[in-house]
Protein backbone atom coordinates (compact mmCIF):
# COMPACT_ATOMS: atom_id res chain seq x y z
CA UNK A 1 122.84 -6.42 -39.70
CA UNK A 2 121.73 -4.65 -42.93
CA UNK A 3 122.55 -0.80 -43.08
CA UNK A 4 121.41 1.54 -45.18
CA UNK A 5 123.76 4.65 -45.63
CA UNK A 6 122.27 7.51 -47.25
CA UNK A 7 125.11 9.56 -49.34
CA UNK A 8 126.54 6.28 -49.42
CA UNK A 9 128.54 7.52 -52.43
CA UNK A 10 129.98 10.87 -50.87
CA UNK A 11 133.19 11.35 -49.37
CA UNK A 12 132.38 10.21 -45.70
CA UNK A 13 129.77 7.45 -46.78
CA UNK A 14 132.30 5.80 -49.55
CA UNK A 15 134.48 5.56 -46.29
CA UNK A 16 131.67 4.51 -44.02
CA UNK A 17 130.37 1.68 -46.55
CA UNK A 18 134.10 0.30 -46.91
CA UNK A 19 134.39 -0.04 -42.85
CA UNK A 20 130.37 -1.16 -42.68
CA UNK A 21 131.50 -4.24 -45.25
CA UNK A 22 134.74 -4.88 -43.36
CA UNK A 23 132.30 -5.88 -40.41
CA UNK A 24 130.07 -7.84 -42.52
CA UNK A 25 127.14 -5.87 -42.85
CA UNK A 26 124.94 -5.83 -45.39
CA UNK A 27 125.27 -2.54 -47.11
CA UNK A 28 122.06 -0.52 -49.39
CA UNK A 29 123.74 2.42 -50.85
CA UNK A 30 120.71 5.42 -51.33
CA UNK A 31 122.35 8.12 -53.57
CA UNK A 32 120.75 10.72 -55.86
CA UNK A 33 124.58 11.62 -57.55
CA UNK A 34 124.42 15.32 -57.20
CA UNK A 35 127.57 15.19 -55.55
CA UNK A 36 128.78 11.89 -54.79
CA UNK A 37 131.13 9.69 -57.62
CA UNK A 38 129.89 6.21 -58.62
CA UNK A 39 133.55 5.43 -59.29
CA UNK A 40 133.20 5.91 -55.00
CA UNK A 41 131.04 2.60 -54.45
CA UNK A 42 132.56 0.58 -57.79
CA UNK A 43 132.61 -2.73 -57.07
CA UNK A 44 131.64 -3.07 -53.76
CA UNK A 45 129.42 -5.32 -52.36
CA UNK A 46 126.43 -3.33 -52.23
CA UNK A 47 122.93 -2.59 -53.07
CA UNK A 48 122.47 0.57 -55.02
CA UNK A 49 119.46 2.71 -54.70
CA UNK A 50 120.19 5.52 -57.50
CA UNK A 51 117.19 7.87 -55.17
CA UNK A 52 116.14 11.31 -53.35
CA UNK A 53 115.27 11.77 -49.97
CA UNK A 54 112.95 14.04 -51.38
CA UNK A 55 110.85 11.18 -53.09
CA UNK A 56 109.42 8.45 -50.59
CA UNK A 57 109.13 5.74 -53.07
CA UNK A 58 112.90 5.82 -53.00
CA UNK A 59 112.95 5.59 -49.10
CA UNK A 60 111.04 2.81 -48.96
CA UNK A 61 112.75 0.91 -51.55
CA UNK A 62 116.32 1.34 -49.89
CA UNK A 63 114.31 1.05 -46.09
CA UNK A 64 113.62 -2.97 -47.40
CA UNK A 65 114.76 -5.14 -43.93
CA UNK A 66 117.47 -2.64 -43.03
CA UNK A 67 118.61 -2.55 -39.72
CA UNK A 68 119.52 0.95 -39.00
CA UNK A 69 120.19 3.66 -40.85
CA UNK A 70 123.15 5.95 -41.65
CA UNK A 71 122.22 9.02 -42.45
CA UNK A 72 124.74 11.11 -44.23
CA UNK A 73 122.73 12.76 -47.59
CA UNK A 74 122.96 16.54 -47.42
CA UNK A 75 124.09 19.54 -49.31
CA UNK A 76 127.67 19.70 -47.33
CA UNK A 77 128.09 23.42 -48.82
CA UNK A 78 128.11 26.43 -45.76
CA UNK A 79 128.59 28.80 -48.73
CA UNK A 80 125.20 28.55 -50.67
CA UNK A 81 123.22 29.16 -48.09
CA UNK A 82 123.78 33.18 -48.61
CA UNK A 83 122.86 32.66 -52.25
CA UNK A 84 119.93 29.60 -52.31
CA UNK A 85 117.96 29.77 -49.08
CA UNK A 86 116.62 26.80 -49.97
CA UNK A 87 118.96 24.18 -51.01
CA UNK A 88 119.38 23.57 -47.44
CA UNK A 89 115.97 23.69 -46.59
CA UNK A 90 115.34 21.09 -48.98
CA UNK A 91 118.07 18.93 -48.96
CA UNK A 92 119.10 18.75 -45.05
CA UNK A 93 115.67 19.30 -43.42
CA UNK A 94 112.64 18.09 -45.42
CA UNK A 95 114.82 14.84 -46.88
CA UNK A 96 115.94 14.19 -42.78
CA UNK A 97 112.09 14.50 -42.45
CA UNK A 98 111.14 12.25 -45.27
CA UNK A 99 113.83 9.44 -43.80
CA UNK A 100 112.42 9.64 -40.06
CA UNK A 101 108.34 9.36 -41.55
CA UNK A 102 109.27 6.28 -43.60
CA UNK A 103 111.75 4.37 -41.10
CA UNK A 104 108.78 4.79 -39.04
CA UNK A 105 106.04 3.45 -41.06
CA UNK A 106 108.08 1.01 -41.82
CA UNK A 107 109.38 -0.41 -38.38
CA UNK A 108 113.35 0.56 -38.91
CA UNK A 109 114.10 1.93 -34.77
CA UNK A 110 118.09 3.24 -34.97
CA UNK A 111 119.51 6.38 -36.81
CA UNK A 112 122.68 7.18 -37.02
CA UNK A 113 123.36 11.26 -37.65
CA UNK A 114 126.39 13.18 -39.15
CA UNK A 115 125.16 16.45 -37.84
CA UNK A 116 128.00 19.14 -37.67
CA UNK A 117 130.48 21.88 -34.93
CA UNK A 118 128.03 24.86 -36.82
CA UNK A 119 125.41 24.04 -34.87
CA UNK A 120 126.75 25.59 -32.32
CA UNK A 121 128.06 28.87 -34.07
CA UNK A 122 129.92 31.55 -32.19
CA UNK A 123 130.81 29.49 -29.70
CA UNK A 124 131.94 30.97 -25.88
CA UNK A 125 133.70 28.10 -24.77
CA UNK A 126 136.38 26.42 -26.74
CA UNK A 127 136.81 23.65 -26.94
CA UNK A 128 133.10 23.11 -27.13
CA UNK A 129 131.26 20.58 -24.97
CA UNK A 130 128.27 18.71 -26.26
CA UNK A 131 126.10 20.31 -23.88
CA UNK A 132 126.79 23.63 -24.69
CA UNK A 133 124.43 26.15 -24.82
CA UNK A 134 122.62 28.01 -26.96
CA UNK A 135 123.43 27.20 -29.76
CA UNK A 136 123.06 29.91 -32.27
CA UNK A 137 123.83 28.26 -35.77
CA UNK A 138 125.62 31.53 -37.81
CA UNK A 139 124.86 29.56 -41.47
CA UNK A 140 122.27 27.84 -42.65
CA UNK A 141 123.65 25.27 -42.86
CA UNK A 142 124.35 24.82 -39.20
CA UNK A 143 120.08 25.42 -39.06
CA UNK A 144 119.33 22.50 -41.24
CA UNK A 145 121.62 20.76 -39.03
CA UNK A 146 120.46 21.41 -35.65
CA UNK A 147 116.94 21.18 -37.22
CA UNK A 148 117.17 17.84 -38.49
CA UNK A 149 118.99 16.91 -35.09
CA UNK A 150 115.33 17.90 -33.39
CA UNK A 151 113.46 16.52 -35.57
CA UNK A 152 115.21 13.02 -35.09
CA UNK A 153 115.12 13.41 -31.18
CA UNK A 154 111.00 14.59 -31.47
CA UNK A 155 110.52 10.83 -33.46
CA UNK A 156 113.15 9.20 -30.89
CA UNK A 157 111.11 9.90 -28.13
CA UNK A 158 107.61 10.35 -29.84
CA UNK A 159 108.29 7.16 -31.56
CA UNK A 160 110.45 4.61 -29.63
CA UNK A 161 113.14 5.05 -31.92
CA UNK A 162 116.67 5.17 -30.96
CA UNK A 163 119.70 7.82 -32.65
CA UNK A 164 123.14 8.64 -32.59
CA UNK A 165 123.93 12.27 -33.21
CA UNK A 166 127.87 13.02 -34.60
CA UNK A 167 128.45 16.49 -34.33
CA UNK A 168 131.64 16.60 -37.11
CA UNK A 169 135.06 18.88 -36.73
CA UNK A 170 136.05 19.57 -40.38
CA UNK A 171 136.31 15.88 -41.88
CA UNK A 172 139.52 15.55 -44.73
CA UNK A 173 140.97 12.69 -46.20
CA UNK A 174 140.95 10.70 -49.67
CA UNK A 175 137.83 11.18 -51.86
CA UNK A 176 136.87 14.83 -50.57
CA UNK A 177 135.23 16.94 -53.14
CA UNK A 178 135.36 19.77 -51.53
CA UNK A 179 136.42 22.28 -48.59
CA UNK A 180 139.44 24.95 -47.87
CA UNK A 181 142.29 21.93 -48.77
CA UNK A 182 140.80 21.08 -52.11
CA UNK A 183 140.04 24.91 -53.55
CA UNK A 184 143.92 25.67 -52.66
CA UNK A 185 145.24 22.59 -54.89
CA UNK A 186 142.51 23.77 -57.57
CA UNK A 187 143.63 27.35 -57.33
CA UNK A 188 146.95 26.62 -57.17
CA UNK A 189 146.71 24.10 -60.27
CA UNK A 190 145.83 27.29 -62.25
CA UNK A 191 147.96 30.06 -60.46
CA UNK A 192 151.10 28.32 -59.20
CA UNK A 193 152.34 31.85 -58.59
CA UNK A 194 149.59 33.05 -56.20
CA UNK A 195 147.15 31.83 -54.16
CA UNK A 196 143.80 33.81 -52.98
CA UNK A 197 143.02 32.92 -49.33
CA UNK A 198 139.19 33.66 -48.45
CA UNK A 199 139.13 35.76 -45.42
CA UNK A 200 142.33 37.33 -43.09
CA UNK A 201 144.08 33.69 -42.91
CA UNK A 202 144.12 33.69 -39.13
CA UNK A 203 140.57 31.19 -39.16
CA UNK A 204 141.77 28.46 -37.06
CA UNK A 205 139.58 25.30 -36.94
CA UNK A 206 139.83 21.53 -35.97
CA UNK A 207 140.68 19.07 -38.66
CA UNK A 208 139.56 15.02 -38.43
CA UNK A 209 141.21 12.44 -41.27
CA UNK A 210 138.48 10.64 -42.15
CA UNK A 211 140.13 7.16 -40.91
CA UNK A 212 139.67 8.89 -37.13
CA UNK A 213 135.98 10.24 -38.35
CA UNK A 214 134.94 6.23 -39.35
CA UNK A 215 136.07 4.65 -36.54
CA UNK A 216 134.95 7.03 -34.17
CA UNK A 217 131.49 6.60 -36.07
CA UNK A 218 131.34 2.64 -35.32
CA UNK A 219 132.79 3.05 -31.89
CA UNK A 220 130.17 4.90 -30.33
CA UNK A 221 127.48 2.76 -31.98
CA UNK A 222 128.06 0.20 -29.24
CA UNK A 223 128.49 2.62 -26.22
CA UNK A 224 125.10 4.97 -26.21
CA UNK A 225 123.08 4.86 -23.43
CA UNK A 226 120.77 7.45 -23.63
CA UNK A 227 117.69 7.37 -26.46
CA UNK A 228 119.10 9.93 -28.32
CA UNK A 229 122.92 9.91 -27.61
CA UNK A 230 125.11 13.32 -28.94
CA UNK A 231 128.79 13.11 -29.39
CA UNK A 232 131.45 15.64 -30.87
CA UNK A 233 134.42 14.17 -33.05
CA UNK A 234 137.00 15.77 -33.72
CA UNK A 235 140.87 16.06 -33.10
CA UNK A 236 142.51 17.60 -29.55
CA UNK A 237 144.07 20.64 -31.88
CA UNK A 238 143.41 23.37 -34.60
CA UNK A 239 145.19 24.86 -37.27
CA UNK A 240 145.34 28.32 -39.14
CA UNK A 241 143.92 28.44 -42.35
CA UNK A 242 147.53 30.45 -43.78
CA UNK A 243 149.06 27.16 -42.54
CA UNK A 244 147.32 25.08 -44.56
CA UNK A 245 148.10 27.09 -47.44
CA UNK A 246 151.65 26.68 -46.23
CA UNK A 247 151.30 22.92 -46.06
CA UNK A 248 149.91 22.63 -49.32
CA UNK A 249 152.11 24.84 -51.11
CA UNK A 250 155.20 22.80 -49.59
CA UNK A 251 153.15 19.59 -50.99
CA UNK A 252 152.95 20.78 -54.42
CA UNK A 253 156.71 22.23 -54.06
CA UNK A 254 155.39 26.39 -54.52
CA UNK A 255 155.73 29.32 -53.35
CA UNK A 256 153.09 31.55 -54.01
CA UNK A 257 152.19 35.22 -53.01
CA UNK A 258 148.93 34.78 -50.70
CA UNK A 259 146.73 37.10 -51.56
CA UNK A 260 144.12 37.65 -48.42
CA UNK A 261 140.48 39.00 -49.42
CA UNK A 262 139.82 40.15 -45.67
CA UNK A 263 136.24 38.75 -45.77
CA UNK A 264 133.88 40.03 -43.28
CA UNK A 265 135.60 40.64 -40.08
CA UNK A 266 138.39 38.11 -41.24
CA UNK A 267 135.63 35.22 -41.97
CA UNK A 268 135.82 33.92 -45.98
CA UNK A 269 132.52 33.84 -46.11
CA UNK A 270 129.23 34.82 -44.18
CA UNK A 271 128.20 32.15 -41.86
CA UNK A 272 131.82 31.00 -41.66
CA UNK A 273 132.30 30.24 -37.72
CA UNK A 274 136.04 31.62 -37.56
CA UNK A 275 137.17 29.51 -34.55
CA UNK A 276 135.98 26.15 -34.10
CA UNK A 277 137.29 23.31 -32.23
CA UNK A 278 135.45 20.50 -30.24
CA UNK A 279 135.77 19.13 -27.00
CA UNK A 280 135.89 15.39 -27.41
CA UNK A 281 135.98 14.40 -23.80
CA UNK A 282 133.25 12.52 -24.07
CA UNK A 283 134.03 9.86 -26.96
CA UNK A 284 137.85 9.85 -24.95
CA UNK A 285 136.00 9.13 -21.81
CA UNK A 286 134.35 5.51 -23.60
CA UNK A 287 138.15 4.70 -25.31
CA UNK A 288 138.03 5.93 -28.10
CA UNK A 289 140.77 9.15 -29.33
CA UNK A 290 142.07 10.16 -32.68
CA UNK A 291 145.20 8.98 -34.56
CA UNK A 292 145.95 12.03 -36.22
CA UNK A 293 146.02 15.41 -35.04
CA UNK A 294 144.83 18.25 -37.68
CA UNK A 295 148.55 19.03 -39.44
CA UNK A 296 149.10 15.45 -39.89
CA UNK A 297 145.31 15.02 -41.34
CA UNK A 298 145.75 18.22 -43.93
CA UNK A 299 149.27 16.93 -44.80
CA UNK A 300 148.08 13.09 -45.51
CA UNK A 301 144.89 14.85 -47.42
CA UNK A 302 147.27 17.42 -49.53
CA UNK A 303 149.51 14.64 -50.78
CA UNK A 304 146.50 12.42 -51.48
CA UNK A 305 144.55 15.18 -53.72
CA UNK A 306 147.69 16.43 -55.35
CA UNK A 307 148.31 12.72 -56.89
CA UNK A 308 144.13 11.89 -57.56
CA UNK A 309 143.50 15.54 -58.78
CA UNK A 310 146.12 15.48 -61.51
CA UNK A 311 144.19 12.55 -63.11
């Protein structure tokens, strides 16, 4: 099987490339750099594409004899959305667009989608089932989600093509570049005295180590049955965003002062879903459960930052 991974050099596709080579597939790498690492992908087995999404010569080079496709490039940011309406626009819709027009031109049938829990918003029910509904993306960044996710079932059934939809908890581990873990090491790099916490602290969300995100990934590759197949990952628990802030401060052996900023109605930011946590019944039905529950994954990801960050 040849894959092509798009983002290949991001946080989740560095991962996903690693476990894709493990099971001897043949691995093209399609990465424009604006926020993935080369030093990500170095010296693995791969064939680098150094492309947009938004420029379809670059598809079609990294499409060459691939077998499916792993679609991961997007702007991962909820926050910019209230300052660049289109960043996400661009980067999450028209480039998902752009993929699905040249995989079908050029005969590639299976997509593989790391959509995301803000499509679904506010939700009513938590944990939240795959088939709940409607969903009322807060961000716009949970749009350009759930926008690319229709657009990728209109060419699956328009076009004969099969997908996998991932709808992600928050996904931590080794290699992330960004998200509420990282910003407290940064802040706290600079402030080891106090540490601002965006929002009331009580946000409590689902965590998934990335090891639990990958294989969860592959696994339900094998077990779809429908054309378009949707599954949530996540972990079975949540956390409080004041104890992460306590987990990291033990990590780096501090005590700060937290200083809240209150946020809008406790959120950090607008478009920040406050509550979030997945119902992963599904995937657990097929085999397949997490290692690591959302503590453990914050903990492993502190200590792992703390070390790389320093350097």
């Amino acid at each position: 099987m040849k894959a092509l991974v798009t983002g290949g050099a991001g946080f989740i596709g560095s991962h996903l490339i690693d476990a894709l080579l493990k099971k001897n597939y043949d691995v093209v790498c399609l990465d424009n750099f604006s926020t993935g690492k080369k030093e990500f992908i170095e010296g693995k087995e791969i064939e680098l594409v150094e492309g947009d999404l938004l420029k379809k010569r670059d598809i079609r080079k990294a499409l060459k004899d691939c077998d499916i496709v792993f679609h991961l490039a997007a702007n991962p940011d909820v926050r910019i959305g209230a300052i660049n309406t289109k960043t996400h626009f661009d980067n999450n819709i028209l480039a998902t667009y752009n993929l699905l027009e040249e995989m079908r031109k050029e005969g590639v049938e299976k997509i593989v989608f790391t959509s995301s829990s803000t499509v679904y918003g506010e939700a009513k029910v938590i944990p939240t089932p795959e088939d709940y509904a409607p969903l009322i993306p807060i961000s716009l960044y949970g749009a350009s989600k759930l926008a690319a996710e229709a657009l990728i079932c209109s060419f699956c059934y328009t076009f004969d093509m099969e997908g996998i939809i991932y709808r992600f908890a928050n996904v931590v581990g080794p290699r992330a570049t960004h998200g509420v873990i990282y910003d407290f090491i940064n802040k706290l790099k600079k402030n080891p005295k106090e540490l601002e916490i965006l929002g009331d602290g009580k946000q409590r969300k689902s965590y998934l180590y990335i090891d639990d995100c990958i294989s969860a990934m592959l696994f339900g590759i094998g077990k779809a049955k429908e054309r378009v197949e949707i599954f949530n990952i996540g972990s079975e628990d949540w956390i409080e965003v004041k104890r992460i802030a306590d987990i990291v401060s033990q990590e780096m052996g501090l005590n700060p002062k937290y200083k809240f900023t209150g946020g809008i109605d406790g959120r950090g930011w607008k478009g920040d879903v406050k509550f979030m946590r997945l119902d992963i019944k599904k995937l657990k039905s097929i085999g397949w459960s997490p290692k690591y529950d959302s503590k453990e994954a914050v903990r492993l990801t502190a200590r792992w930052l703390i070390k790389h960050l320093e350097k």
